[in-house]
PDB file of N, CA and C in Angstrom:
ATOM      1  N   UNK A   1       7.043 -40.088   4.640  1.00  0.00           N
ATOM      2  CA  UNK A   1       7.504 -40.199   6.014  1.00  0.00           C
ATOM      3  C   UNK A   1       6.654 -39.247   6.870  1.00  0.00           C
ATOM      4  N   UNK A   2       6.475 -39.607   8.171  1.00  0.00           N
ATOM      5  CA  UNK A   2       5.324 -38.664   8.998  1.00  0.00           C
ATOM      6  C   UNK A   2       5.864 -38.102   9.581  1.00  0.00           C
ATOM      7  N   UNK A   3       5.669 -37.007   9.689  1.00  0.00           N
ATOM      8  CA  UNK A   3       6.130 -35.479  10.549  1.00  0.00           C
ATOM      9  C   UNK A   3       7.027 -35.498  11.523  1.00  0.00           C
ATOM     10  N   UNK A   4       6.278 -36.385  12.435  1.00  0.00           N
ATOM     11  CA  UNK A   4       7.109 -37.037  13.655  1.00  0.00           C
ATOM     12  C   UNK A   4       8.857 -37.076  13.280  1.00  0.00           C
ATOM     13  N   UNK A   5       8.459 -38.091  12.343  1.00  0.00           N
ATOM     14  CA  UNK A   5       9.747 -38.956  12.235  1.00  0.00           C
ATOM     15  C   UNK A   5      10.627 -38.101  11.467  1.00  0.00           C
ATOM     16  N   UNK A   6      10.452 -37.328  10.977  1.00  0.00           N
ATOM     17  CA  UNK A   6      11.037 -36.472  10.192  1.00  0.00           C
ATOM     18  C   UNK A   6      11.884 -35.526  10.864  1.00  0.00           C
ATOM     19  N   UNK A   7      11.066 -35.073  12.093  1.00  0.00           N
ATOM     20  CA  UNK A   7      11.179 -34.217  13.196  1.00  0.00           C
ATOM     21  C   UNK A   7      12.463 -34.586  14.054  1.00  0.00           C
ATOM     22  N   UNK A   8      12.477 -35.874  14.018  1.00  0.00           N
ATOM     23  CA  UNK A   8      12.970 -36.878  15.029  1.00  0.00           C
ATOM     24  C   UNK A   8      14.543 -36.527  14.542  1.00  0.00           C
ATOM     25  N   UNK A   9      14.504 -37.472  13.014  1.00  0.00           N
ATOM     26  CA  UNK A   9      15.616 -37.280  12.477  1.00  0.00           C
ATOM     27  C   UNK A   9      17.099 -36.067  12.318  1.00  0.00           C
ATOM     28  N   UNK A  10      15.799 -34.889  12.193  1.00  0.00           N
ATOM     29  CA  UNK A  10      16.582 -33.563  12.022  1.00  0.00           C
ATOM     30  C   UNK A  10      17.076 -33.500  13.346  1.00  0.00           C
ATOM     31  N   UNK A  11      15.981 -33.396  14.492  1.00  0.00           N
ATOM     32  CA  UNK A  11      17.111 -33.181  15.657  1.00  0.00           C
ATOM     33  C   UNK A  11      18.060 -33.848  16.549  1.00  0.00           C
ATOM     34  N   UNK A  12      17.926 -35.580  15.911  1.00  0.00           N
ATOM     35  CA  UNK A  12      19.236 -36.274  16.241  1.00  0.00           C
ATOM     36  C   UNK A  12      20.621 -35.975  15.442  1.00  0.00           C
ATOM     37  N   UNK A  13      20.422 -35.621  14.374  1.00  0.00           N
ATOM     38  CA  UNK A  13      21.569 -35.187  13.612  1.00  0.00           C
ATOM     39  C   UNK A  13      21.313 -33.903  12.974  1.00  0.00           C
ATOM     40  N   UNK A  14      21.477 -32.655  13.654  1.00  0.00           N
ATOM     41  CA  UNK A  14      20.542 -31.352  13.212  1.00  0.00           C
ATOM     42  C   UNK A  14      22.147 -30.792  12.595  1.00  0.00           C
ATOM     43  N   UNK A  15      23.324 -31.266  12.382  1.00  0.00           N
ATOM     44  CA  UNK A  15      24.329 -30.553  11.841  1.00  0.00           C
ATOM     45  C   UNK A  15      24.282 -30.917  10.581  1.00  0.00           C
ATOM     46  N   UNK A  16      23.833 -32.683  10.138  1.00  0.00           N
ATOM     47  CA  UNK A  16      23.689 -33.528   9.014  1.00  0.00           C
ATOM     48  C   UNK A  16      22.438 -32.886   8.192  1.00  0.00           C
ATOM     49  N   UNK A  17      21.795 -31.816   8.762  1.00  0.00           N
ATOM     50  CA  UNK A  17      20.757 -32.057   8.201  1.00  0.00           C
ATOM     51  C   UNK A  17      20.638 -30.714   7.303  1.00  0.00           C
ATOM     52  N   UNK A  18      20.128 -30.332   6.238  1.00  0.00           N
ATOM     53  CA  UNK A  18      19.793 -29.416   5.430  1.00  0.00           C
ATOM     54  C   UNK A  18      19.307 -28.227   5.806  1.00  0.00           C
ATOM     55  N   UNK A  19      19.152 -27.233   5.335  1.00  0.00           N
ATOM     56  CA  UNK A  19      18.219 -26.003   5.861  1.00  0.00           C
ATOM     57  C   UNK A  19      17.346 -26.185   5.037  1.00  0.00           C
ATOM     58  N   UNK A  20      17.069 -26.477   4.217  1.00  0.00           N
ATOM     59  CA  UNK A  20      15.985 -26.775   3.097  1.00  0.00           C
ATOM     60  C   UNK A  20      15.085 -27.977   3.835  1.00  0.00           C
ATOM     61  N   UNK A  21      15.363 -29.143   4.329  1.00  0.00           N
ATOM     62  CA  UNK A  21      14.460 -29.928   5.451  1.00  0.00           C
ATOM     63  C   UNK A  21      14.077 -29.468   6.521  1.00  0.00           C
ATOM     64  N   UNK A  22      14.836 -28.607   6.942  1.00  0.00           N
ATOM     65  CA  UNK A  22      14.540 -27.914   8.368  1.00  0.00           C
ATOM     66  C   UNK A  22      13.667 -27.120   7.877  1.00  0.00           C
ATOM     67  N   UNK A  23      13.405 -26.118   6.931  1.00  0.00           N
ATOM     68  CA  UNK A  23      12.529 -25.447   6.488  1.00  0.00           C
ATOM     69  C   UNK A  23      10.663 -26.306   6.122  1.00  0.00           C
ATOM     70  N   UNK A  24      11.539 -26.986   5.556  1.00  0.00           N
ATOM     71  CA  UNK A  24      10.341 -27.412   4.499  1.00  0.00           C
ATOM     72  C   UNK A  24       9.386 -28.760   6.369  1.00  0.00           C
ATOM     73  N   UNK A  25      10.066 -28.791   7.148  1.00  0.00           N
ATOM     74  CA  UNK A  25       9.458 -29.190   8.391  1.00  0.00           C
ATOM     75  C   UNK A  25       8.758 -27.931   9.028  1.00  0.00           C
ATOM     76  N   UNK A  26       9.322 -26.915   8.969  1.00  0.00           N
ATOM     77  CA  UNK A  26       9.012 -25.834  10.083  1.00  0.00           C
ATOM     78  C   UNK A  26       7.564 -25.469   9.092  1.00  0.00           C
ATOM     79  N   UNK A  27       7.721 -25.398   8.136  1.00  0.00           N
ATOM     80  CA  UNK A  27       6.546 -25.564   7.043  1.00  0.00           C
ATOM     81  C   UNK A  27       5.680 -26.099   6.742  1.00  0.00           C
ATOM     82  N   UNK A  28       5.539 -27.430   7.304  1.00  0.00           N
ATOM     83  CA  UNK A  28       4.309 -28.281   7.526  1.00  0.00           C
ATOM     84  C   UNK A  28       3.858 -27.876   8.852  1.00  0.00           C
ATOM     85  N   UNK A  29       4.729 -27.761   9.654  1.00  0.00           N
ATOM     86  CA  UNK A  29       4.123 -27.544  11.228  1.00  0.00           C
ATOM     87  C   UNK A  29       3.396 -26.231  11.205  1.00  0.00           C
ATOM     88  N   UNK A  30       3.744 -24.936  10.303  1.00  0.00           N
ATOM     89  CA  UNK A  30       2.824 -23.776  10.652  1.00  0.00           C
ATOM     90  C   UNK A  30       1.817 -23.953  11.242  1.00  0.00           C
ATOM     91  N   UNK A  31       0.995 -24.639  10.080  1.00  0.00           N
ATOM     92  CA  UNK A  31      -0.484 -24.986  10.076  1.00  0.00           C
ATOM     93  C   UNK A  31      -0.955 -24.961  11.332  1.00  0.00           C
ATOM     94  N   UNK A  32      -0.760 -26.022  11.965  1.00  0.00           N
ATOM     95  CA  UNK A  32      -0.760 -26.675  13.144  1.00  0.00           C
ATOM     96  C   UNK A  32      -0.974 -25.679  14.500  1.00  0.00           C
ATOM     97  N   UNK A  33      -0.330 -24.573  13.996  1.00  0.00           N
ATOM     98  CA  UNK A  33      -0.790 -23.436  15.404  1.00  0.00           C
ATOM     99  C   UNK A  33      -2.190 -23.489  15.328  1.00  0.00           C
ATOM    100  N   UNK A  34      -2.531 -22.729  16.665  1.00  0.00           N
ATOM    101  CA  UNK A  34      -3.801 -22.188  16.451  1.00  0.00           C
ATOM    102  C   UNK A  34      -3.336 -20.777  16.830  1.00  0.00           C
ATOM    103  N   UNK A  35      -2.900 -20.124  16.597  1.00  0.00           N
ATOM    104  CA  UNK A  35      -2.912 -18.593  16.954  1.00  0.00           C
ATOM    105  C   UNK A  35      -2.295 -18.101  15.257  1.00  0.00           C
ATOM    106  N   UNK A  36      -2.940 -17.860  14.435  1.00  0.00           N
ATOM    107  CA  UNK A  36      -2.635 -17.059  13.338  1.00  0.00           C
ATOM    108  C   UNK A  36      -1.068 -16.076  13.790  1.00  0.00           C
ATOM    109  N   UNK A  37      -1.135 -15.563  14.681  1.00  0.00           N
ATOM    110  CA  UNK A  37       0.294 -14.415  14.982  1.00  0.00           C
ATOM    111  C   UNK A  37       1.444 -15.636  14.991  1.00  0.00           C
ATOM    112  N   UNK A  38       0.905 -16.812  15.692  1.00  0.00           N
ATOM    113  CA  UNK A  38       2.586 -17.852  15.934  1.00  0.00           C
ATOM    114  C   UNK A  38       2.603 -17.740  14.508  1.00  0.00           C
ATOM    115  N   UNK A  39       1.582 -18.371  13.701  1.00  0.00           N
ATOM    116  CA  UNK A  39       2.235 -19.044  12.412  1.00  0.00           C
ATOM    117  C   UNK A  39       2.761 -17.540  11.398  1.00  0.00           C
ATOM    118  N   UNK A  40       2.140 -16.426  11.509  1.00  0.00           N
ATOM    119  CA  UNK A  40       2.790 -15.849  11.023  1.00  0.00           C
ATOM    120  C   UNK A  40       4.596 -14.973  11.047  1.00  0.00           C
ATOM    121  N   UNK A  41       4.360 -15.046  12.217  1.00  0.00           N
ATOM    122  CA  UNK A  41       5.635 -15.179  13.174  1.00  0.00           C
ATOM    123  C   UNK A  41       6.975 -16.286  12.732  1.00  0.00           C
ATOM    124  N   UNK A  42       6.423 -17.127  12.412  1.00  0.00           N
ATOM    125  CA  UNK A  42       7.113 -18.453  12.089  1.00  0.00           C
ATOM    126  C   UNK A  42       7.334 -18.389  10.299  1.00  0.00           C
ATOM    127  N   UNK A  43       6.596 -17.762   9.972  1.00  0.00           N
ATOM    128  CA  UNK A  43       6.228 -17.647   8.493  1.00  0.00           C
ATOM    129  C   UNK A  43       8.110 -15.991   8.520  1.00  0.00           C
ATOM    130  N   UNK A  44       7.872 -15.076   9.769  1.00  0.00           N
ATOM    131  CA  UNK A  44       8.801 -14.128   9.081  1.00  0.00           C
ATOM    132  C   UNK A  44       9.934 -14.595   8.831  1.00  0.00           C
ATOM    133  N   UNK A  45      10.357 -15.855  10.090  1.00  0.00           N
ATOM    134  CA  UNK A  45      11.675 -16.278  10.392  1.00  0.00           C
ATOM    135  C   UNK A  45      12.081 -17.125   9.291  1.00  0.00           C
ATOM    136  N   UNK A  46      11.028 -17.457   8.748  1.00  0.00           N
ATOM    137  CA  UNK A  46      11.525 -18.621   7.324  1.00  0.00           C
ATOM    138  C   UNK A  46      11.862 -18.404   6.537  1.00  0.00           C
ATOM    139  N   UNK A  47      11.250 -16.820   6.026  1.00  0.00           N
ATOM    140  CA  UNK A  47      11.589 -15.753   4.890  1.00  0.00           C
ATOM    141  C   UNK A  47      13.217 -15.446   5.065  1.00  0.00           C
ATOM    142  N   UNK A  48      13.112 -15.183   6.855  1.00  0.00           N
ATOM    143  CA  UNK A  48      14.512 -14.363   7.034  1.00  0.00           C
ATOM    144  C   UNK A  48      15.782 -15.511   6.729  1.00  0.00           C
ATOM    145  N   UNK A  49      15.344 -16.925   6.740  1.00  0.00           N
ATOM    146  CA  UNK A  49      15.927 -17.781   6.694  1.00  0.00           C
ATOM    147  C   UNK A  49      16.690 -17.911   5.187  1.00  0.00           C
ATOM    148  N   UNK A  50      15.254 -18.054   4.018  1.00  0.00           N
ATOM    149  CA  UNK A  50      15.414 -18.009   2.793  1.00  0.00           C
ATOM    150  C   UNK A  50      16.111 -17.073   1.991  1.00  0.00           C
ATOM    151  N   UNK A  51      16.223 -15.761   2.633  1.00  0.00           N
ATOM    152  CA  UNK A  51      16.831 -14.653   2.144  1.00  0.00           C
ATOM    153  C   UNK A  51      18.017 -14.381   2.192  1.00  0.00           C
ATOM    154  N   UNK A  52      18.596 -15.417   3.626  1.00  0.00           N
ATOM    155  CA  UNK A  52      19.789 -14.735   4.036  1.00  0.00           C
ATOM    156  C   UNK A  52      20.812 -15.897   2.745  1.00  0.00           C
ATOM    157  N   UNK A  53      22.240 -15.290   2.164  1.00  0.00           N
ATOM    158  CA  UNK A  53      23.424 -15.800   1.305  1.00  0.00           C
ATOM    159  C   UNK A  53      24.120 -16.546   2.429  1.00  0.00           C
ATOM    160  N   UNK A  54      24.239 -16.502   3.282  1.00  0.00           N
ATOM    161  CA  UNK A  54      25.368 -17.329   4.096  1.00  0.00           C
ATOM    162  C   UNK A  54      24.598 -18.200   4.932  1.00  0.00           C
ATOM    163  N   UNK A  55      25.549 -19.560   4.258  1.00  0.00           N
ATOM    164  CA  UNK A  55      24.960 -21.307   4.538  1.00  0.00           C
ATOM    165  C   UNK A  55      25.243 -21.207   5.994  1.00  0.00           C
ATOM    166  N   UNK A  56      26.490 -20.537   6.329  1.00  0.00           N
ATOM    167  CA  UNK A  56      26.348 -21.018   8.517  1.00  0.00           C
ATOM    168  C   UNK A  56      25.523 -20.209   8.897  1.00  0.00           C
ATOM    169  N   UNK A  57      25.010 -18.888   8.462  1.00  0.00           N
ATOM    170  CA  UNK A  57      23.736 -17.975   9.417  1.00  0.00           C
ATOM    171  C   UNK A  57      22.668 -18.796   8.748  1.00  0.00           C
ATOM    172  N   UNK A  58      21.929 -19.232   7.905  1.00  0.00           N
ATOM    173  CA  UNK A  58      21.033 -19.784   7.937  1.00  0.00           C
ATOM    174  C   UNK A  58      20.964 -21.243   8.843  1.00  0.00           C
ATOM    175  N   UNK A  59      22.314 -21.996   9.091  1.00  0.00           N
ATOM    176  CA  UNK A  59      22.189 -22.376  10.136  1.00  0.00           C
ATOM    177  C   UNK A  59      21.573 -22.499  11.379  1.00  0.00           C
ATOM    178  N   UNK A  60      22.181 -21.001  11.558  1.00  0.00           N
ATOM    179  CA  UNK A  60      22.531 -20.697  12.984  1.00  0.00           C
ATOM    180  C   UNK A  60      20.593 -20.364  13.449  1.00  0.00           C
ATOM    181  N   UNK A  61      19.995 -19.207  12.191  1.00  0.00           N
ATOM    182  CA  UNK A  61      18.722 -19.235  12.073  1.00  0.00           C
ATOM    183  C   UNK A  61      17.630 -20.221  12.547  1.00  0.00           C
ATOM    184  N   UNK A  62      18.517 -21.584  12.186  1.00  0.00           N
ATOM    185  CA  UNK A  62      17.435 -22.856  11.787  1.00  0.00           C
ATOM    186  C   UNK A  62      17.244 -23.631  13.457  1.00  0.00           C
ATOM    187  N   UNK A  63      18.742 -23.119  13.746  1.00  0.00           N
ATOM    188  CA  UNK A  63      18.949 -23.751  15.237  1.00  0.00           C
ATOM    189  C   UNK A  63      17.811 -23.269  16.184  1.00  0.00           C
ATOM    190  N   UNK A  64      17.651 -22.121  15.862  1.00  0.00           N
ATOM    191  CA  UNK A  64      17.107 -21.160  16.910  1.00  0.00           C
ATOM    192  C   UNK A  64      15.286 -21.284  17.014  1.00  0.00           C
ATOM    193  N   UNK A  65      14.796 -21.783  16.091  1.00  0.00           N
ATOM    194  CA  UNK A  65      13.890 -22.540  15.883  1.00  0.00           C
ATOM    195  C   UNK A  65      13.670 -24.084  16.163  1.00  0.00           C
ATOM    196  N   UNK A  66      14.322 -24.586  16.477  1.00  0.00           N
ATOM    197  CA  UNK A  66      14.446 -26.231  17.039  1.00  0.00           C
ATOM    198  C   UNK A  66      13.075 -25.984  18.235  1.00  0.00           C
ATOM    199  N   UNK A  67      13.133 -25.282  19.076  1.00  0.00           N
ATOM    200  CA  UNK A  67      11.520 -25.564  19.794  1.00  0.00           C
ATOM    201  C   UNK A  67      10.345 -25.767  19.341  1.00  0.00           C
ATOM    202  N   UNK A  68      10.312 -25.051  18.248  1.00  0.00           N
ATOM    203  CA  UNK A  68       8.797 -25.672  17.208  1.00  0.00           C
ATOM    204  C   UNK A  68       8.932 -26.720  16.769  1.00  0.00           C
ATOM    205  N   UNK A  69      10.128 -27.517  17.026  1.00  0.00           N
ATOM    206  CA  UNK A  69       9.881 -29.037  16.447  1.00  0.00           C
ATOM    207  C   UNK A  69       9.355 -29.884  17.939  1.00  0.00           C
ATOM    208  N   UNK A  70      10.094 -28.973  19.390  1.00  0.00           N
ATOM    209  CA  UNK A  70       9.756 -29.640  20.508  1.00  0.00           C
ATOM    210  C   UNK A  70       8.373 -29.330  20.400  1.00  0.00           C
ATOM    211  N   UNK A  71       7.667 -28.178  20.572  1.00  0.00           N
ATOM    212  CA  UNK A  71       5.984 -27.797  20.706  1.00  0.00           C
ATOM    213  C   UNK A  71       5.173 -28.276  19.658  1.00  0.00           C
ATOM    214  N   UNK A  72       5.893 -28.959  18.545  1.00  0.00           N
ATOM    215  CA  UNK A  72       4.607 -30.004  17.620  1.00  0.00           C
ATOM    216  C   UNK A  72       4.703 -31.627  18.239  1.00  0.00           C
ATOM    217  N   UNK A  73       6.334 -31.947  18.634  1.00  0.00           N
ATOM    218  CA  UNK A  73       6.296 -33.612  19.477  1.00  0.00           C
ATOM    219  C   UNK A  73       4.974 -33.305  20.789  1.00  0.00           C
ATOM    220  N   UNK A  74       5.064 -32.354  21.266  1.00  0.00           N
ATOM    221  CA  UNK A  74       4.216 -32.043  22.722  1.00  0.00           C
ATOM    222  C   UNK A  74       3.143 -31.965  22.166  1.00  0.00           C
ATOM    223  N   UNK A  75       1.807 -31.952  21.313  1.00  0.00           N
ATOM    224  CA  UNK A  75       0.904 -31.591  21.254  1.00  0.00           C
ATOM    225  C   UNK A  75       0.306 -29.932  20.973  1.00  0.00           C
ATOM    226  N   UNK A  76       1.339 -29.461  20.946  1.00  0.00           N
ATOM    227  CA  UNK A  76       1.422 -27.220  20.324  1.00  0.00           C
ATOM    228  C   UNK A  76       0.837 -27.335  21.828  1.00  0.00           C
TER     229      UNK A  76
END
């Protein structure tokens, strides 16, 4: 399935959707910066994501990142 659509999916139903997809999206898109600091930046929040024990703060984490799915639909 292509990025897009993948993208699409999570944020029509972003409650239905996994933190493990939301991740593993925010994870293909790194790349895609061109400023080494975004993607590493993006790289801390994923860690902080992966680390944290509680399924609603990683949630809440995943929410807060939903614009990097808007700034890869836009062209970064």
């Amino acid at each position: 399935m292509a990025l897009d659509d993948q993208i699409k999916i999570i944020s029509d139903d972003f409650e239905g959707a996994t933190t493990e997809s939301i991740i593993d999206v925010l994870n293909q898109i790194k790349p895609h910066f061109k400023s080494q600091l975004i993607s590493e930046y993006l790289q801390g929040k994923i860690q902080k994501i992966q680390d944290s024990d509680n399924d609603q703060e990683k949630k809440k984490q995943c929410k807060a990142l939903l614009p990097y799915f808007d700034w890869y639909l836009q062209g970064l």
